[in-house]
Structures are given as C-alpha cells and as structure tokens.
Protein backbone atom coordinates (compact mmCIF):
# COMPACT_ATOMS: atom_id res chain seq x y z
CA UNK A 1 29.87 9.14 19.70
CA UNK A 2 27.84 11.22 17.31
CA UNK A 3 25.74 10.38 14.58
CA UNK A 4 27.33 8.61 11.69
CA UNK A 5 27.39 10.46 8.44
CA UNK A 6 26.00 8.51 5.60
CA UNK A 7 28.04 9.24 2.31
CA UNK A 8 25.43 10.14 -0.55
CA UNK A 9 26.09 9.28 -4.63
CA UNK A 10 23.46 10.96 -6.22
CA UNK A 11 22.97 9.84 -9.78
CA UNK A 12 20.74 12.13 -12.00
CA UNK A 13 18.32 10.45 -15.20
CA UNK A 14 17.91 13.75 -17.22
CA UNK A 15 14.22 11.67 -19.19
CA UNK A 16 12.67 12.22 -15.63
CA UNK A 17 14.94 14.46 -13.82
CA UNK A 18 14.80 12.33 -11.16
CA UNK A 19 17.70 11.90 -8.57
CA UNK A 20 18.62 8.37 -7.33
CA UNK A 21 20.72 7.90 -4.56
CA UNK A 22 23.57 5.16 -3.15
CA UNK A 23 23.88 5.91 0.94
CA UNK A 24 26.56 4.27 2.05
CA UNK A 25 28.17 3.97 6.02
CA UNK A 26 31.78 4.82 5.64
CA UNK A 27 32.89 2.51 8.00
CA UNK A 28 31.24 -0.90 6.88
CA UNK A 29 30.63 -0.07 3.40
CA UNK A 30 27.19 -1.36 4.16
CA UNK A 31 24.58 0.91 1.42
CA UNK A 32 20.82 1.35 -0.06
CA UNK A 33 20.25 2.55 -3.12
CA UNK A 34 16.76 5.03 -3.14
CA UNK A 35 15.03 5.59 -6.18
CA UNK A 36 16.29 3.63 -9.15
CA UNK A 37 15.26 4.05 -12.51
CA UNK A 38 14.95 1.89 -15.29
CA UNK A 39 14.91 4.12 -18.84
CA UNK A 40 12.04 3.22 -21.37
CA UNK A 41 11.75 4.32 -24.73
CA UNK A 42 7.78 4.48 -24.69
CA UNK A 43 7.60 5.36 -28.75
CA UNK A 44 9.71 1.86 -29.43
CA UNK A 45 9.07 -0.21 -26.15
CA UNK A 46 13.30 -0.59 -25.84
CA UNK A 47 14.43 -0.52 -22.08
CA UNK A 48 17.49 1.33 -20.86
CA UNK A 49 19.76 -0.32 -17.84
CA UNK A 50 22.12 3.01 -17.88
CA UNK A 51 21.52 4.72 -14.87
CA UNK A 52 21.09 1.17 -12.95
CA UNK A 53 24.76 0.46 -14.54
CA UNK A 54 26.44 3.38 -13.27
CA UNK A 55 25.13 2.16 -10.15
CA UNK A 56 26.44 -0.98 -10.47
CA UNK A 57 29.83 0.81 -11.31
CA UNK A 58 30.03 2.86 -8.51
CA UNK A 59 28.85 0.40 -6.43
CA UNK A 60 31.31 -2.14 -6.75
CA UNK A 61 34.42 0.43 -6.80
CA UNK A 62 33.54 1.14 -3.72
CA UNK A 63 32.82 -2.39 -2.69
CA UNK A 64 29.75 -1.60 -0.99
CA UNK A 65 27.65 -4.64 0.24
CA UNK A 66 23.72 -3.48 -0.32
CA UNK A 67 21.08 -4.11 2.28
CA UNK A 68 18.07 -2.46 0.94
CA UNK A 69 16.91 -0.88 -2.57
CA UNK A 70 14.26 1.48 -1.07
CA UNK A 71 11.54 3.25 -3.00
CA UNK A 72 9.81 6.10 -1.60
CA UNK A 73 6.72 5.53 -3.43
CA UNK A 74 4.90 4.49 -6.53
CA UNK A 75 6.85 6.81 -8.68
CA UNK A 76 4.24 7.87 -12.19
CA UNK A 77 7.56 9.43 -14.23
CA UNK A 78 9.67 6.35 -13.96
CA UNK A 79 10.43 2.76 -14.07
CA UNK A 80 11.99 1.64 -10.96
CA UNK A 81 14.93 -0.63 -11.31
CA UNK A 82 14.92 -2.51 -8.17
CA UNK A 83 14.53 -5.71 -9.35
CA UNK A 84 17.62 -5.57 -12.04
CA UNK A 85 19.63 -3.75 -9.17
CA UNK A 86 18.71 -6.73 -6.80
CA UNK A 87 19.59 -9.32 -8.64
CA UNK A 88 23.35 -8.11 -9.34
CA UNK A 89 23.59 -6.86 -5.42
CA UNK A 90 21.57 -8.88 -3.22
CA UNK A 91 19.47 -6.44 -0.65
CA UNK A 92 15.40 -6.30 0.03
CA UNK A 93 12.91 -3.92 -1.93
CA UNK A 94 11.21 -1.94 0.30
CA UNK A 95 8.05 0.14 0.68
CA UNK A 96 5.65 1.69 2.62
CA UNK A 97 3.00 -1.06 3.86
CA UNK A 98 0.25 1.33 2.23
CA UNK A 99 1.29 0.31 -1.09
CA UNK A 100 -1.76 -1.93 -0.21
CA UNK A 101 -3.79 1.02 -1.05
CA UNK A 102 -2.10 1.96 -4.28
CA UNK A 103 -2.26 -1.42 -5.40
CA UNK A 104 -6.14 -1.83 -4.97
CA UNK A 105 -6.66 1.47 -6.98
CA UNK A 106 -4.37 0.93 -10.04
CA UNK A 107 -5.11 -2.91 -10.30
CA UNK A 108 -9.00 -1.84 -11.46
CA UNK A 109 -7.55 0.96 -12.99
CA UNK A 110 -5.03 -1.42 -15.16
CA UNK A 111 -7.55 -4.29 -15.08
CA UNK A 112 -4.82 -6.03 -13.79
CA UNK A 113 -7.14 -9.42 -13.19
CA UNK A 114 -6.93 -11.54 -10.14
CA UNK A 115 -3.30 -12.82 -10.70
CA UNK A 116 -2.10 -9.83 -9.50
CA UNK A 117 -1.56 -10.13 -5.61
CA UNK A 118 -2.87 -6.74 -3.95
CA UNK A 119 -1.15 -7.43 -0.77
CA UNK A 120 2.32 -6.37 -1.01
CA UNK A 121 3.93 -9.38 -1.61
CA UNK A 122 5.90 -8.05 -4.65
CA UNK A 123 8.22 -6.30 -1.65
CA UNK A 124 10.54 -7.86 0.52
CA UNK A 125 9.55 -5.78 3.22
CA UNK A 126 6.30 -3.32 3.74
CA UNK A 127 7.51 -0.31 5.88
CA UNK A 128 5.15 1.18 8.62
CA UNK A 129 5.47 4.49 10.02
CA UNK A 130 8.34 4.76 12.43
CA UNK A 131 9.79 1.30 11.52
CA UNK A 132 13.57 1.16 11.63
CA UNK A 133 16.02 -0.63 9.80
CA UNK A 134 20.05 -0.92 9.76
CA UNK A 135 22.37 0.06 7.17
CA UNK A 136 25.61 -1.31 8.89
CA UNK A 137 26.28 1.44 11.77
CA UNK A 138 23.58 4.18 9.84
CA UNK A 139 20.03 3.73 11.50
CA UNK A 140 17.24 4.04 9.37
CA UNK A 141 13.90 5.41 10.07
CA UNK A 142 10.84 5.78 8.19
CA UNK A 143 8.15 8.44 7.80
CA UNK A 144 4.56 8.03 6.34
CA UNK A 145 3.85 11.36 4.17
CA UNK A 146 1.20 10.61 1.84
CA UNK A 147 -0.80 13.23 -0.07
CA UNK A 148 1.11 12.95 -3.23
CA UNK A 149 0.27 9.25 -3.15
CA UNK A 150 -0.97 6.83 -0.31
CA UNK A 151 1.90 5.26 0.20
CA UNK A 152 4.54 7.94 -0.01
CA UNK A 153 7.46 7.60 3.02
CA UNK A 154 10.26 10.29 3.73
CA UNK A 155 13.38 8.20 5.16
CA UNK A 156 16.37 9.38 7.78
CA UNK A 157 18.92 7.90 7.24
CA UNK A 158 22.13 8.79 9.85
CA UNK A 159 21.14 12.66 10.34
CA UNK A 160 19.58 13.26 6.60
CA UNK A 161 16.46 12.67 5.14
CA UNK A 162 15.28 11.42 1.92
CA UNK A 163 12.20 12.72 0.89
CA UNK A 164 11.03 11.06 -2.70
CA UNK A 165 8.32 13.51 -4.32
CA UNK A 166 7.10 15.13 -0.97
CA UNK A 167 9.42 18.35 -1.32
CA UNK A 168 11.51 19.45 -4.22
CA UNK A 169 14.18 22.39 -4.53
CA UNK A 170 12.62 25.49 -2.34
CA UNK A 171 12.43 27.26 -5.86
CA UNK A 172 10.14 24.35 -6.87
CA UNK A 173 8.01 24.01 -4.22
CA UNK A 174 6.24 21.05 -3.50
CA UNK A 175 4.73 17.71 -4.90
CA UNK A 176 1.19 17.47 -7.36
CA UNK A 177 -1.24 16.00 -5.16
CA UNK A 178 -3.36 15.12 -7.84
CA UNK A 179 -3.10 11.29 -8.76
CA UNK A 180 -5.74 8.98 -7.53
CA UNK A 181 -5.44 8.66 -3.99
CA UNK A 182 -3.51 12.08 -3.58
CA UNK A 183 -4.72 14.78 -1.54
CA UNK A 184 -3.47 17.88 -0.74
CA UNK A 185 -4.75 18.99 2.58
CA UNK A 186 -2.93 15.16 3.89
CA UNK A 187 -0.01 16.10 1.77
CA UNK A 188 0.14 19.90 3.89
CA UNK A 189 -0.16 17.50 6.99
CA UNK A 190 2.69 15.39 6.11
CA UNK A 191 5.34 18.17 4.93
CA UNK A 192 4.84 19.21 8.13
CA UNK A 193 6.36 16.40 9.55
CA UNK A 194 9.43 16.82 7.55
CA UNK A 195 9.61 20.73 8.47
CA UNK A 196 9.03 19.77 12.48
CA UNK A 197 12.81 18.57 11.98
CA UNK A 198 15.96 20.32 12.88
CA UNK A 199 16.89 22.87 10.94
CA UNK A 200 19.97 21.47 9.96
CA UNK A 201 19.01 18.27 8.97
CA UNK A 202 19.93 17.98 5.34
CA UNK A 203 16.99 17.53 3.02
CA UNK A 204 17.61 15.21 -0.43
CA UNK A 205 15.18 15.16 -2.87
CA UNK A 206 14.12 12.82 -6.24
CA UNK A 207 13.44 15.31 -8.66
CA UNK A 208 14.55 18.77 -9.73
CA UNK A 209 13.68 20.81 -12.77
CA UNK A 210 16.35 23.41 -12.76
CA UNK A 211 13.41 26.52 -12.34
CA UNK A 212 14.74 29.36 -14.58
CA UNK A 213 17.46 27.30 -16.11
CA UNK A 214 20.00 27.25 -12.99
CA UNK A 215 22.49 24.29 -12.58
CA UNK A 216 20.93 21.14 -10.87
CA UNK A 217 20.11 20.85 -7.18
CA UNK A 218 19.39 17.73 -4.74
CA UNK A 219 20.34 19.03 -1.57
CA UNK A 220 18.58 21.41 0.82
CA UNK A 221 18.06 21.94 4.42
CA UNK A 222 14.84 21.78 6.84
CA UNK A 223 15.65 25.45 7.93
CA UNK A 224 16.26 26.47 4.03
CA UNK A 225 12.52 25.02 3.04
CA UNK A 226 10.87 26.61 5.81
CA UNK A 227 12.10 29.69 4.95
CA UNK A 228 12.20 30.18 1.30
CA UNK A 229 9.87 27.13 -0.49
CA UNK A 230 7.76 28.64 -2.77
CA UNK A 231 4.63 26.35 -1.54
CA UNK A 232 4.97 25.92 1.44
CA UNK A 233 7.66 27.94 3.20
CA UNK A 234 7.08 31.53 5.30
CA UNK A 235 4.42 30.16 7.35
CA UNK A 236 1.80 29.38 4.51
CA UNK A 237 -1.38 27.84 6.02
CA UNK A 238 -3.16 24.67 5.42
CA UNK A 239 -5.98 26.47 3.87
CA UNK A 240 -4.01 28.67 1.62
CA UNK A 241 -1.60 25.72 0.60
CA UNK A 242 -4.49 23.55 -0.20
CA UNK A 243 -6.33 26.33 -2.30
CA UNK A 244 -2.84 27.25 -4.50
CA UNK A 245 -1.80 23.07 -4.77
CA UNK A 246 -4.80 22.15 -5.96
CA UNK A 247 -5.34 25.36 -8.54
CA UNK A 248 -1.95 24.72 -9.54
CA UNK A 249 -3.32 20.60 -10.21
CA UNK A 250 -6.00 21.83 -11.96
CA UNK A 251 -3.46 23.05 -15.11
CA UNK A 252 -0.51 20.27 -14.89
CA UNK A 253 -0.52 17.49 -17.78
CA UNK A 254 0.01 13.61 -16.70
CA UNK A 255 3.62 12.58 -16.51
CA UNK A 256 4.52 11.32 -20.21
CA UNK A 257 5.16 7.86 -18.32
CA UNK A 258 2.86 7.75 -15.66
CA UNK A 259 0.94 4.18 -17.63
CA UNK A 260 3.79 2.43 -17.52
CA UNK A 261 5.37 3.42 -14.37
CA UNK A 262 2.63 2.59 -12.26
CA UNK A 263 1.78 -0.71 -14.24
CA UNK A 264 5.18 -1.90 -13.24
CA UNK A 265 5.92 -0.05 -10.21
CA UNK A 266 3.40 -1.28 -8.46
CA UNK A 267 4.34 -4.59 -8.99
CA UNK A 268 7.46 -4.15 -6.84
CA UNK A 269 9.11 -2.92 -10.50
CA UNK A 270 8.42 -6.18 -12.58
CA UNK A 271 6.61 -6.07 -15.61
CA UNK A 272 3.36 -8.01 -15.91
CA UNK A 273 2.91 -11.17 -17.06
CA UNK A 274 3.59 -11.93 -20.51
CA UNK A 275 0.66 -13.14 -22.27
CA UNK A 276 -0.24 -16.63 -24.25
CA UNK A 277 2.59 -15.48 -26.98
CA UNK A 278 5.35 -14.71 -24.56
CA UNK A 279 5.29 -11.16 -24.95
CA UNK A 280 4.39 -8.97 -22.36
CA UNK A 281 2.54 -5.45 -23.04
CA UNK A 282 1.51 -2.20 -20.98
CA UNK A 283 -1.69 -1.10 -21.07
CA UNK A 284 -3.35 2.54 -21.43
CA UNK A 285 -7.22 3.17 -20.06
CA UNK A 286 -8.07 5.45 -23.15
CA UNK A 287 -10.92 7.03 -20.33
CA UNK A 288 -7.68 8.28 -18.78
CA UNK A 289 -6.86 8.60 -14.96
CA UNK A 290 -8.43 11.76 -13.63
CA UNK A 291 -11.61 11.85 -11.58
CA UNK A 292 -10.72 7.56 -10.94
C-alpha cells in the first residue's frame, strides 16, 4: 500500500494573507488544523473568531475528529487561534521544542515578568527535529528550519509538506530573516532541507501576496521551487542568498501586528494575564525590536 493522501482545506485570512490549513485522512476522518488565526482589530482592541469559525464549520460537516492544532512557528502577522479551536475540538497545540528560545528573547523584550513560564509549558507537546506523530493512518514528521525564527518547523504530513514562513509562492521567494533570533545564512541551511526532497512532493505554504496582482496561490512543488523561486531557486549560493536576504531586510517595515502576535503567540496563543482591574492589555517597547 502506498502513501495515504491527506485531504487539504485551505482557508485564506485576507488582514495577513496567511493560509491555514485542515489535513484530514480520508479514511478515519482523523485531522490537524496548521496555522490558525485569530483576527484583531489593533485600532479598537475587538477580536475576530471568523476564520476559526469557518473552521469549525467545515470541520464538523465533515465530522472530522482533531488530533493536533499545529503551529509552525511564532507567527509576528497574526494571532493564532489554537486555544479557541481547542477548546470546541479537543486535539494538542504543538510546537517546535525551540520555542524555548523564542520565549527567552520576547519575554525581556515584552517584560513579560517572572509569571510567564519560559519553558514551553503553554504547548501540549514541544516537537524536536524528526519527531513523529499520527494523524489516524497519515504519519507525521517534523523538520527544524529556523532562520526566519528559532523555532520555525516544516511538517510532512502523508507525502506533502507544510512549510509555515520558510518558503512562499516561487514568485515570492522566501521568508525575512530579520526578527530577533533570525538569521539568514541558518535560514539558506534549512530551505535546503526542504529542497533535498522529491521533486514531487507537494509544497503548502502560510502566506501569499498575490506578486503582480495574480489570483491566490498555496500550493507548489519541491521541483517547481528549485527551479523557478526567485530567492533561492536556479542554484543560488549560500553566499549570494545571504547577501540579497539580508539587503532585501534591510528595507522591509515590521509586520503591522508583529506586538501583539508575538505577545500572545508565544504564550501558546493566550493572552496575558489580565491585570489588578480584570482587563488585560498588549504592550509596545516604544525602543522598537530591531538590533534586540
């Protein structure tokens, strides 16, 4: 028997352009859901559960049963809505183990004070590289690719593989590797992973910005990226990528939402504690993030 074929709902949050994903196995109607977003309003603080809801729709007219809610990474350009999505499905919140890392850096960067556990412990389980998981007869399997952040992981799920920031569309290259804790030369290091894959192998990705106006796309191919990606395909080398990513860095604004993703993000996506009025607030360093 061959590998199963996970069946992909890609659901598309046009604030971020980011691309969130139900994988389901046909044949136990077993799922994860990768990426979820929870919309903010930053001007008037007022959350947003649509995307997470037409999840929920599709999700039980399908009557899938969900084992994980997976997040690639620390996302800067969006709430994650894990915890809102767990609560209605069941399943475990997962992330790479080196969240660890992330946590350390944006809990002085947020002042986040010593209630806030930098250990992982938001997660229901910390993901190392190579670790496997089930989602009825699909195998998982994940990949540490950091660069864009520490704790970035690229995940194959039954013969495709879900790549969160690392790659986007080959007409829009490749992930900022920027943030605190990025890097570009690891970032080069880890793509490679990804491109060291089959040709075939389908390639999903969590954002897209529709370059030069065309329709939106999610789905490429290994062979496709090596070939035409405007960063890093045709055999571009470490050296050159490295010079051109971090050039490019040099002239890209902050995602509008990068303070209050990460402030809640990294907390497994709960929002901090309210404070001694029962209100609970995000903060923003006014010294900013770059050079931390």
């Amino acid at each position: 028997m061959g590998v199963p074929i996970p069946e992909v709902k890609a659901f598309f949050d046009d604030d971020s352009n980011t691309i969130s994903y139900v994988v389901s196995c046909a044949e136990t109607r077993h799922a994860a859901i990768i990426d979820s977003v929870l919309g903010l309003d930053y001007a008037s603080g007022g959350i947003s559960y649509r995307q997470a809801d037409d999840m929920l729709a599709y999700i039980a007219e399908k009557e899938l049963l969900i084992d994980w809610l997976i997040e690639t990474h620390v996302h800067a350009d969006h709430l994650s809505a894990a915890p809102y999505l767990q609560e209605k499905t069941g399943g475990k919140i997962a992330i790479s183990k080196h969240i660890v890392e992330v946590q350390k850096i944006f809990g002085k960067v947020f002042n986040a004070g010593t209630e806030f556990e930098r250990d992982g412990s938001q997660f229901d389980r910390l993901l190392e590289d190579q670790d496997s998981y089930e989602i009825g007869r699909l195998q998982g399997r994940a990949i540490h690719t950091p660069g864009h952040t520490p704790a970035c992981m690229a995940h194959i799920i039954g013969g495709a593989i879900f790549v969160g920031d690392t790659l986007f569309m080959p007409d829009g290259g490749t992930a900022r590797a920027d943030f605190p804790g990025g890097d570009a030369r690891t970032l080069y290091q880890s793509i490679q992973k990804i491109l060291a894959l089959p040709d075939e192998m389908r390639i999903f990705v969590c954002h897209d910005y529709m370059p030069g106006g065309r329709d939106l796309g999610y789905v490429t191919s290994v062979g496709e990226q090596k070939a035409k990606n405007i960063h890093i395909g045709g055999g571009i080398t470490e050296q050159e990528f490295v010079e051109m990513r971090e050039k490019r860095d040099a002239t890209l604004s902050m995602p509008k939402l990068i303070m209050p993703s990460i402030q809640v993000n990294m907390r497994g996506g709960n929002m901090p504690p309210a404070e001694e009025n029962d209100e609970v607030y995000l903060k923003v360093p006014v010294s900013g993030l770059r050079g931390k």
